[in-house]
N, C-alpha and C. Protein backbone atom coordinates (compact mmCIF):
# COMPACT_ATOMS: atom_id res chain seq x y z
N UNK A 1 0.85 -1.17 0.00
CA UNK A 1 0.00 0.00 0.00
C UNK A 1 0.89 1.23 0.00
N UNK A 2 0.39 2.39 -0.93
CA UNK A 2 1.27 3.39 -0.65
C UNK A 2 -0.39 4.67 -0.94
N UNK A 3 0.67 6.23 -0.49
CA UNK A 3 0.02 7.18 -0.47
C UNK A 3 0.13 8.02 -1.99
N UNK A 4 -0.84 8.23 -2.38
CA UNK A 4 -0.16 9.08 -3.94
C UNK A 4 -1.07 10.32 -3.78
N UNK A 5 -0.39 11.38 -3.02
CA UNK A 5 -0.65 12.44 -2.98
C UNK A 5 -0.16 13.37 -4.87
N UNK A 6 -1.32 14.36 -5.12
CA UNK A 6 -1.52 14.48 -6.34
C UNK A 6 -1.35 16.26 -5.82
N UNK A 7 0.06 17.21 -6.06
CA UNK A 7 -0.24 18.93 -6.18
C UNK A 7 -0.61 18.71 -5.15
N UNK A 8 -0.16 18.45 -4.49
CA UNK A 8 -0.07 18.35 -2.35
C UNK A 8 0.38 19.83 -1.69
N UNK A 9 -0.40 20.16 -0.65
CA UNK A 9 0.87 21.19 -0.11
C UNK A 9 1.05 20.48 1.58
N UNK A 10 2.60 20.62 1.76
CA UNK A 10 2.90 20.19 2.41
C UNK A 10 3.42 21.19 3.57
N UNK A 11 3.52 22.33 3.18
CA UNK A 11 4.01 23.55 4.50
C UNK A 11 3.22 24.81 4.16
N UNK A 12 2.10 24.93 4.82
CA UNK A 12 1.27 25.92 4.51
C UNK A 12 1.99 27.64 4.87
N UNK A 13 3.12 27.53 5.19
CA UNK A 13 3.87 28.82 5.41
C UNK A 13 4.37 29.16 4.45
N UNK A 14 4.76 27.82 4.10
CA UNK A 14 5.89 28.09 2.66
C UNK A 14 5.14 28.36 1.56
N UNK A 15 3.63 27.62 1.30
CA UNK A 15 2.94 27.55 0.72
C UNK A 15 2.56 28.86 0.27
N UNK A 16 2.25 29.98 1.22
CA UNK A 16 1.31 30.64 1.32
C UNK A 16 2.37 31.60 0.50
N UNK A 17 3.69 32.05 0.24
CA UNK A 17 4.93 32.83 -0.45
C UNK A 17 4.81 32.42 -1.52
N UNK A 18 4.58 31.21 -2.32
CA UNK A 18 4.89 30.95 -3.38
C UNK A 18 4.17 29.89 -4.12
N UNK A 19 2.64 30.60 -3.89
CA UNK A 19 1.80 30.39 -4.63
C UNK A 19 0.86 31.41 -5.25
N UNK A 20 0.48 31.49 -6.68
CA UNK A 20 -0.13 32.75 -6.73
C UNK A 20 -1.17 33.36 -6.13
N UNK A 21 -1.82 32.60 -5.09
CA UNK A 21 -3.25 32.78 -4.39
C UNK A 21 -2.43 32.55 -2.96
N UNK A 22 -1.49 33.53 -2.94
CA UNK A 22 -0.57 34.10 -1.67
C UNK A 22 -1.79 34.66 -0.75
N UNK A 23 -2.68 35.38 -1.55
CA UNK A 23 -3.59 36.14 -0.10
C UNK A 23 -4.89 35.09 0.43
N UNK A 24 -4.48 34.55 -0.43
CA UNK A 24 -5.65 32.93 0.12
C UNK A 24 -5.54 32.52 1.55
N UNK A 25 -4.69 32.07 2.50
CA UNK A 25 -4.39 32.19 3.85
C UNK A 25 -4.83 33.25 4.33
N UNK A 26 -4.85 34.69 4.06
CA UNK A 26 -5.43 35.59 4.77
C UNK A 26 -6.34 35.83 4.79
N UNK A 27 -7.47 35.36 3.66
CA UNK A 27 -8.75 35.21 3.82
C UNK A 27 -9.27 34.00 4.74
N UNK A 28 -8.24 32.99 4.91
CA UNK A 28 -8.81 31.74 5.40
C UNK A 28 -9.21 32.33 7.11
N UNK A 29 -7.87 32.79 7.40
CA UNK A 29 -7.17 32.49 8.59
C UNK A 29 -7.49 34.21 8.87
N UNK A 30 -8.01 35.47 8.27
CA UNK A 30 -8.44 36.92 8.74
C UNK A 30 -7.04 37.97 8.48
N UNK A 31 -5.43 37.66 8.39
CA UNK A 31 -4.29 38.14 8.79
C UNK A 31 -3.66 37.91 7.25
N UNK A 32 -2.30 38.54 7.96
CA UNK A 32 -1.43 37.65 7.02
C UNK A 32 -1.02 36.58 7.98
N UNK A 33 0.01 35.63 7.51
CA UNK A 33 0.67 34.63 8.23
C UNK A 33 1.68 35.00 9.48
N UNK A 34 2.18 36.55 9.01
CA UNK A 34 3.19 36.54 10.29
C UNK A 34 2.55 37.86 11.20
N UNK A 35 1.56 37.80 11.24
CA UNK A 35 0.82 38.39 11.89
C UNK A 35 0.07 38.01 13.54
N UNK A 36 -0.29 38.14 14.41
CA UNK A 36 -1.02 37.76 15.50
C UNK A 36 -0.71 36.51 15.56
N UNK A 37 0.43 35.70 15.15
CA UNK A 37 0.64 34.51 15.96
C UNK A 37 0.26 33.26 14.74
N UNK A 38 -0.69 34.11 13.43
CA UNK A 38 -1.43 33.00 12.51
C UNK A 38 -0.09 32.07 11.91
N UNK A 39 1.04 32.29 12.00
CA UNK A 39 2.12 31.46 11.35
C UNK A 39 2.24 29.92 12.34
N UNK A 40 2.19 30.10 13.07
CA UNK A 40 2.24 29.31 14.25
C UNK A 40 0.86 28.07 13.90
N UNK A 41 -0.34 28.82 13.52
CA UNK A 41 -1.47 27.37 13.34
C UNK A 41 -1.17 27.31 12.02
N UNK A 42 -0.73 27.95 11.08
CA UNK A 42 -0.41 26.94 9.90
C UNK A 42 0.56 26.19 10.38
N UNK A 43 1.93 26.60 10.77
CA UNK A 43 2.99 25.17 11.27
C UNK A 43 2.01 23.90 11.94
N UNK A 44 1.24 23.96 12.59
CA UNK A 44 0.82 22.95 13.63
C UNK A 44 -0.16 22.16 12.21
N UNK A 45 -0.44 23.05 11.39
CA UNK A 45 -1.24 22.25 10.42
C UNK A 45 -0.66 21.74 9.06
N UNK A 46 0.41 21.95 9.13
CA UNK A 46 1.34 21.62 7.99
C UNK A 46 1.29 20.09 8.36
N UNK A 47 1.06 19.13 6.84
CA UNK A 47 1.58 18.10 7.12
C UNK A 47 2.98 18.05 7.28
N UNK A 48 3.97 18.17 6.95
CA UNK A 48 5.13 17.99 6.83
C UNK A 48 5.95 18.07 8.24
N UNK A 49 4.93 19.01 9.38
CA UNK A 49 5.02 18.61 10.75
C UNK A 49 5.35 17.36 11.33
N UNK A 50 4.11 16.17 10.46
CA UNK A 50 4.23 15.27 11.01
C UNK A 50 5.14 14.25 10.59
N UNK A 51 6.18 14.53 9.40
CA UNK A 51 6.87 13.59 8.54
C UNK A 51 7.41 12.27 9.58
N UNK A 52 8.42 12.25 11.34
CA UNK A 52 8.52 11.71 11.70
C UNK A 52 7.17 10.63 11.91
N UNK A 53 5.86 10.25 11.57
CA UNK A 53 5.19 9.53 11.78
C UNK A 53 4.54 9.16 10.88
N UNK A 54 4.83 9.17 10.06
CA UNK A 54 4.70 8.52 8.61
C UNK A 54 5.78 7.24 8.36
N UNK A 55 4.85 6.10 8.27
CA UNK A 55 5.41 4.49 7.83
C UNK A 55 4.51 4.20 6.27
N UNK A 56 3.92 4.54 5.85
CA UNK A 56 3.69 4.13 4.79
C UNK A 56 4.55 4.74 3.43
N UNK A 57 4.48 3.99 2.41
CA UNK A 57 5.53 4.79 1.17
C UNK A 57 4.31 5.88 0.72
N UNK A 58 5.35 6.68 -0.19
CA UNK A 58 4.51 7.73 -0.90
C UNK A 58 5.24 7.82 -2.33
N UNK A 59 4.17 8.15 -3.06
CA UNK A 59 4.36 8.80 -4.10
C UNK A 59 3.95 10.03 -4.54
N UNK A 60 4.73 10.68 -4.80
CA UNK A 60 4.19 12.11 -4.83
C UNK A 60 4.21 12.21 -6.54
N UNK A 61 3.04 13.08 -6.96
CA UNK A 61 2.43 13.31 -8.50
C UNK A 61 2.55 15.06 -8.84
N UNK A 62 3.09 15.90 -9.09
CA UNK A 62 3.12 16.95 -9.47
C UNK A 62 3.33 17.29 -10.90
N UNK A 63 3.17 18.47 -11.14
CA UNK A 63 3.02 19.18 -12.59
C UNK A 63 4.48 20.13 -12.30
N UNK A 64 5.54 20.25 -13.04
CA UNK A 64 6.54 21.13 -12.75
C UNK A 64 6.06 22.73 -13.23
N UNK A 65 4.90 23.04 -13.73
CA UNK A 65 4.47 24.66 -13.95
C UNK A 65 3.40 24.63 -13.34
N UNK A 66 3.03 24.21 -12.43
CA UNK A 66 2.01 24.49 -11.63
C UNK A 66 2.24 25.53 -10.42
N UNK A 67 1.48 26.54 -11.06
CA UNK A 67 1.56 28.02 -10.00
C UNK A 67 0.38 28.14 -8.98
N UNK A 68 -0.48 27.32 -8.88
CA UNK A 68 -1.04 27.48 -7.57
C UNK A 68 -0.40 26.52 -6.14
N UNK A 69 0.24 25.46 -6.37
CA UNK A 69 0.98 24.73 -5.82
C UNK A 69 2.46 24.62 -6.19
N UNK A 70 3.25 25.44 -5.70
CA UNK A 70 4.48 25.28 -6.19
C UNK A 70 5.30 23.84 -6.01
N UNK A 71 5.54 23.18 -7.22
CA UNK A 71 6.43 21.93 -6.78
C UNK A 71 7.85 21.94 -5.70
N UNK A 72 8.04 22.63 -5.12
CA UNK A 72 8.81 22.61 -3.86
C UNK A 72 8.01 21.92 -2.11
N UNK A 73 6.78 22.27 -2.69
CA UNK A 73 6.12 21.31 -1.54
C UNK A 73 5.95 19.83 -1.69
N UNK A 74 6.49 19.38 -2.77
CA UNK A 74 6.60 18.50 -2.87
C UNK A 74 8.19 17.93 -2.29
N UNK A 75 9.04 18.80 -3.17
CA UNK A 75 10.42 18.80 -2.62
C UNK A 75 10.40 18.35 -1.24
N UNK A 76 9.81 19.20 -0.46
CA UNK A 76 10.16 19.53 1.15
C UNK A 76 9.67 17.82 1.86
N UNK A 77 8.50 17.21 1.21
CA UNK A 77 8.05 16.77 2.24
C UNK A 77 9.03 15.47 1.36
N UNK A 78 9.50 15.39 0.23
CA UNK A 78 10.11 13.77 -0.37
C UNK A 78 11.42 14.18 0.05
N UNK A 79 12.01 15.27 0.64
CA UNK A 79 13.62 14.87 0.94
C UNK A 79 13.38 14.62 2.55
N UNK A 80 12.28 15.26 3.64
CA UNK A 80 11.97 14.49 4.79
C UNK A 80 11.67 13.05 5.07
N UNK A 81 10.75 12.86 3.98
CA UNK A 81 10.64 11.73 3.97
C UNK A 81 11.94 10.61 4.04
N UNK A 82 12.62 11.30 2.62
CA UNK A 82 13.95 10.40 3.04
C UNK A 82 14.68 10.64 3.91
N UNK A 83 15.11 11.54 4.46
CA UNK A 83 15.35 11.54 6.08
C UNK A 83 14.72 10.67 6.99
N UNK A 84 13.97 10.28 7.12
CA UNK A 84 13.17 9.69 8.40
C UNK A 84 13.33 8.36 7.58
N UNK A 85 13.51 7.87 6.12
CA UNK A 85 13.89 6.33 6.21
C UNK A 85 12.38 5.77 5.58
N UNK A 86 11.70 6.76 5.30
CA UNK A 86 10.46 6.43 4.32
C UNK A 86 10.52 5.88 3.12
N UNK A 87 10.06 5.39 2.13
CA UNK A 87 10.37 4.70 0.92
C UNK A 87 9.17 5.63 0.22
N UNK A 88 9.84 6.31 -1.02
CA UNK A 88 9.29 7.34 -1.34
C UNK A 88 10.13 7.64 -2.95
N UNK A 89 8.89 7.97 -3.77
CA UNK A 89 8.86 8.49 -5.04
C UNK A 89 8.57 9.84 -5.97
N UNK A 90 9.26 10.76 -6.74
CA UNK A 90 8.47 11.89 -6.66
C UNK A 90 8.62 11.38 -8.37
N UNK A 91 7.06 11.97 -9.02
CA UNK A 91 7.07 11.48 -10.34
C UNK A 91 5.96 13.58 -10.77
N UNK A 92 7.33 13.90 -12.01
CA UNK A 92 6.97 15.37 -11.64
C UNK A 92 6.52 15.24 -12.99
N UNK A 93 5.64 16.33 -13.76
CA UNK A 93 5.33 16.04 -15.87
C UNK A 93 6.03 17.40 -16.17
N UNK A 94 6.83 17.26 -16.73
CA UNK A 94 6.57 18.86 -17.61
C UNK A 94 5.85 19.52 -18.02
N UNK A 95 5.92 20.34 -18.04
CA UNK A 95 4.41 21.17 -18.93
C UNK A 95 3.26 21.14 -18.57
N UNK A 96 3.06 20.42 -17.56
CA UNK A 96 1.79 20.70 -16.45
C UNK A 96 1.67 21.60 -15.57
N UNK A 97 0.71 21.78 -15.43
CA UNK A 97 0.14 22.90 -14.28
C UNK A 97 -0.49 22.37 -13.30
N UNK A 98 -1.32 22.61 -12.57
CA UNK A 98 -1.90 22.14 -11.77
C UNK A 98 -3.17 21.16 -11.59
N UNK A 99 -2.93 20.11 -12.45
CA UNK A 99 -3.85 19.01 -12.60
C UNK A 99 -3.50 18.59 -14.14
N UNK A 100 -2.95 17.40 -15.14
CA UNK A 100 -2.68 17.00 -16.09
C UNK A 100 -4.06 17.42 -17.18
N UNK A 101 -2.72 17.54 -18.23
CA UNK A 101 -3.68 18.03 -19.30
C UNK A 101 -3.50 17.16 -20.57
N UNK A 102 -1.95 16.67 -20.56
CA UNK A 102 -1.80 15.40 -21.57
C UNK A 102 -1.97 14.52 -21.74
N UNK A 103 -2.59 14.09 -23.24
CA UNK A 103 -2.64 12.77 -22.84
C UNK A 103 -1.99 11.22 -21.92
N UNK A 104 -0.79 11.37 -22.26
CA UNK A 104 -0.07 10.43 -22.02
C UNK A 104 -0.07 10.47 -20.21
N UNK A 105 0.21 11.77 -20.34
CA UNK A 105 -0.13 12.21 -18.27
C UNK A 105 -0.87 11.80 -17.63
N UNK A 106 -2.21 12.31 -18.63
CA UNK A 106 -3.72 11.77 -17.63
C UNK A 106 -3.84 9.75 -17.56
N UNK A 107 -2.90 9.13 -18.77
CA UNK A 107 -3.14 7.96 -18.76
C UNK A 107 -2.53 7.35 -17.42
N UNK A 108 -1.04 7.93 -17.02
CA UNK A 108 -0.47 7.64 -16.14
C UNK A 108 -1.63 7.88 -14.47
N UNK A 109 -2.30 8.69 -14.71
CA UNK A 109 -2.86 9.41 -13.68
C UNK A 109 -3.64 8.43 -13.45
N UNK A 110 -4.42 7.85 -14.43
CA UNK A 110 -5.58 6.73 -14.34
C UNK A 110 -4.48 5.57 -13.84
N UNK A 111 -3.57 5.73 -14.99
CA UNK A 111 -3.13 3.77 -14.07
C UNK A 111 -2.87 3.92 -12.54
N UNK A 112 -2.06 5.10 -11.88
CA UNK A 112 -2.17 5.02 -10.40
C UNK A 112 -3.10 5.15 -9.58
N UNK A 113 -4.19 5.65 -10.09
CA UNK A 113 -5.42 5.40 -9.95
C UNK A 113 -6.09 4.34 -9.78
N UNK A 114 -5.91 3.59 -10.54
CA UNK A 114 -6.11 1.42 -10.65
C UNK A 114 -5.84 0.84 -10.03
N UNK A 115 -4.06 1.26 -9.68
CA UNK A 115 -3.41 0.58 -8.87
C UNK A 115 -3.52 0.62 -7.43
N UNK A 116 -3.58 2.06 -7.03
CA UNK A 116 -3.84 2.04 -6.14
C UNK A 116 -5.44 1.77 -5.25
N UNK A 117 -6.60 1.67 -5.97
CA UNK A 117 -7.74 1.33 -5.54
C UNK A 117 -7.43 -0.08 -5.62
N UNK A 118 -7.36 -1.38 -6.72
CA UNK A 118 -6.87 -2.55 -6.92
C UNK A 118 -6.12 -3.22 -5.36
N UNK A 119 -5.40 -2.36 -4.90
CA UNK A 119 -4.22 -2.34 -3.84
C UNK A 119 -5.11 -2.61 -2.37
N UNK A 120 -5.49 -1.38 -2.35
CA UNK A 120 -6.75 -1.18 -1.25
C UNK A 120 -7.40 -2.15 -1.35
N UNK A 121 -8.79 -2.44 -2.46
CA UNK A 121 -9.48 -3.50 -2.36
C UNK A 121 -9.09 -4.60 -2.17
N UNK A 122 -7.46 -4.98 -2.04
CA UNK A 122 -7.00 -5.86 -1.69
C UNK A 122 -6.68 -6.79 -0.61
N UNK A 123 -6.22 -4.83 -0.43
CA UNK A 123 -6.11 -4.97 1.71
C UNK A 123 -7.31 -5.40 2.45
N UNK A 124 -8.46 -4.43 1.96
CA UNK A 124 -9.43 -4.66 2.41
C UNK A 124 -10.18 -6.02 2.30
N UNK A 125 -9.93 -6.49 1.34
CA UNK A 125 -10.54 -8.16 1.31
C UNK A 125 -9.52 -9.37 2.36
N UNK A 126 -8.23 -8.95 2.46
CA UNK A 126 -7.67 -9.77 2.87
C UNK A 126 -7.60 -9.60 4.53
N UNK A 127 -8.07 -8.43 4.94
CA UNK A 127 -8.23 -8.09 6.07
C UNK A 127 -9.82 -8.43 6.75
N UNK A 128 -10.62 -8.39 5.92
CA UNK A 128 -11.85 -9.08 6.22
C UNK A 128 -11.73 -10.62 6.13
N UNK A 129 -10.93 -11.31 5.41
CA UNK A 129 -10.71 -12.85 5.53
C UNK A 129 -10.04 -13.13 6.96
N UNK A 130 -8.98 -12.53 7.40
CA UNK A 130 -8.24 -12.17 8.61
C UNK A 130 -9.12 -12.31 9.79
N UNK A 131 -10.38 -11.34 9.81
CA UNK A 131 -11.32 -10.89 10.60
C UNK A 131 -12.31 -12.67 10.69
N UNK A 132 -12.27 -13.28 9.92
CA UNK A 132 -13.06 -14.21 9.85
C UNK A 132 -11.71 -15.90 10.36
N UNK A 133 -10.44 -15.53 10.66
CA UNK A 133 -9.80 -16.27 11.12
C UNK A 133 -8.77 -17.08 9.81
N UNK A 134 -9.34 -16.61 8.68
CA UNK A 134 -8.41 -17.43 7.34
C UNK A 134 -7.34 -16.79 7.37
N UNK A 135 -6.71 -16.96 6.52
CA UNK A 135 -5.54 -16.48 6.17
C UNK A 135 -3.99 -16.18 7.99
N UNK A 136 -4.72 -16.37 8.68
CA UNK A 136 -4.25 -15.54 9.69
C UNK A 136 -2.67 -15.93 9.66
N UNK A 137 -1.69 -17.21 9.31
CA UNK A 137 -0.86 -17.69 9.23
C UNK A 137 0.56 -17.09 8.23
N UNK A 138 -0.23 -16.35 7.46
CA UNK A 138 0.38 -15.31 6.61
C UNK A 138 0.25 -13.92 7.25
N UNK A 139 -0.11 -13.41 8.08
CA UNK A 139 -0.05 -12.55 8.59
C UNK A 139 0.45 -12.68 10.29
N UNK A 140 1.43 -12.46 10.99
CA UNK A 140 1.06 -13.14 12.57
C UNK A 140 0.38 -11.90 12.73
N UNK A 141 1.01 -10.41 12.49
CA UNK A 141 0.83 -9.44 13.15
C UNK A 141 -0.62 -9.49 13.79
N UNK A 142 -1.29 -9.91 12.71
CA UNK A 142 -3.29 -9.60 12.42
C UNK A 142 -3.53 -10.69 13.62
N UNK A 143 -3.11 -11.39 13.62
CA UNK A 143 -3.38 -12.72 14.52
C UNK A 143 -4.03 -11.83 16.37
N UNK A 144 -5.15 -12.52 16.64
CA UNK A 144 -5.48 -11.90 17.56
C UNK A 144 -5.28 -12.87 18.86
């Protein structure tokens, strides 16, 4: 199983500088960011806060001209990731913006799409067999 975050933001501080909908946070949140303390609940809400607690792999999906999400939030959270010992992929398109527009892109988009539901429904079936006592011998962890 893995995570395939798609034009993710991962540090809503960083986010909020270098994206073109910069004043977007200040409508969210009333301020700017380094204002009354508001920098402080974006940190606490940044995923990338939590990178030490992340065990699953990721793949990260970005567009390299995408100006509402700058691909550096991607950067930030796949070189933490490898810091902390995560197993992790960054798969970037050219000439995209912020959601695929090529063909060949959007095909890729669908197959991780497949794969990863395929994946899930997988877990999920084999974890309901688990729940019913089969399989349990291939798994100890599940073993109750």
């Amino acid at each position: 199983m893995a995570a395939v975050p798609a034009a993710s933001i991962s540090n809503l501080v960083s986010h909020n500088y270098m994206s073109v909908y910069h004043d977007y946070l200040q409508q969210e949140y009333g301020a700017k960011p380094h204002v009354g303390g508001i920098v402080d609940r974006l940190w606490e809400r940044s995923a990338i806060r939590f990178v030490s607690r992340v065990k699953t792999p990721v793949m990260f999906v970005h567009g390299d001209n995408d100006q509402l999400v700058n691909p550096a939030e991607i950067e930030q959270f796949f070189i933490a990731l490898k810091d902390v010992g995560v197993e992790t992929l960054m798969v970037r398109y050219p000439r995209e913006g912020h959601g695929m527009r090529e063909n060949g892109h959007i095909a890729d988009g669908q197959t991780f799409d497949r794969l990863v539901r395929n994946a899930f429904s997988a877990v999920l079936h084999a974890d309901d067999q688990l729940t019913r006592g089969r399989f349990s011998h291939h798994c100890p962890s599940k073993q109750q």
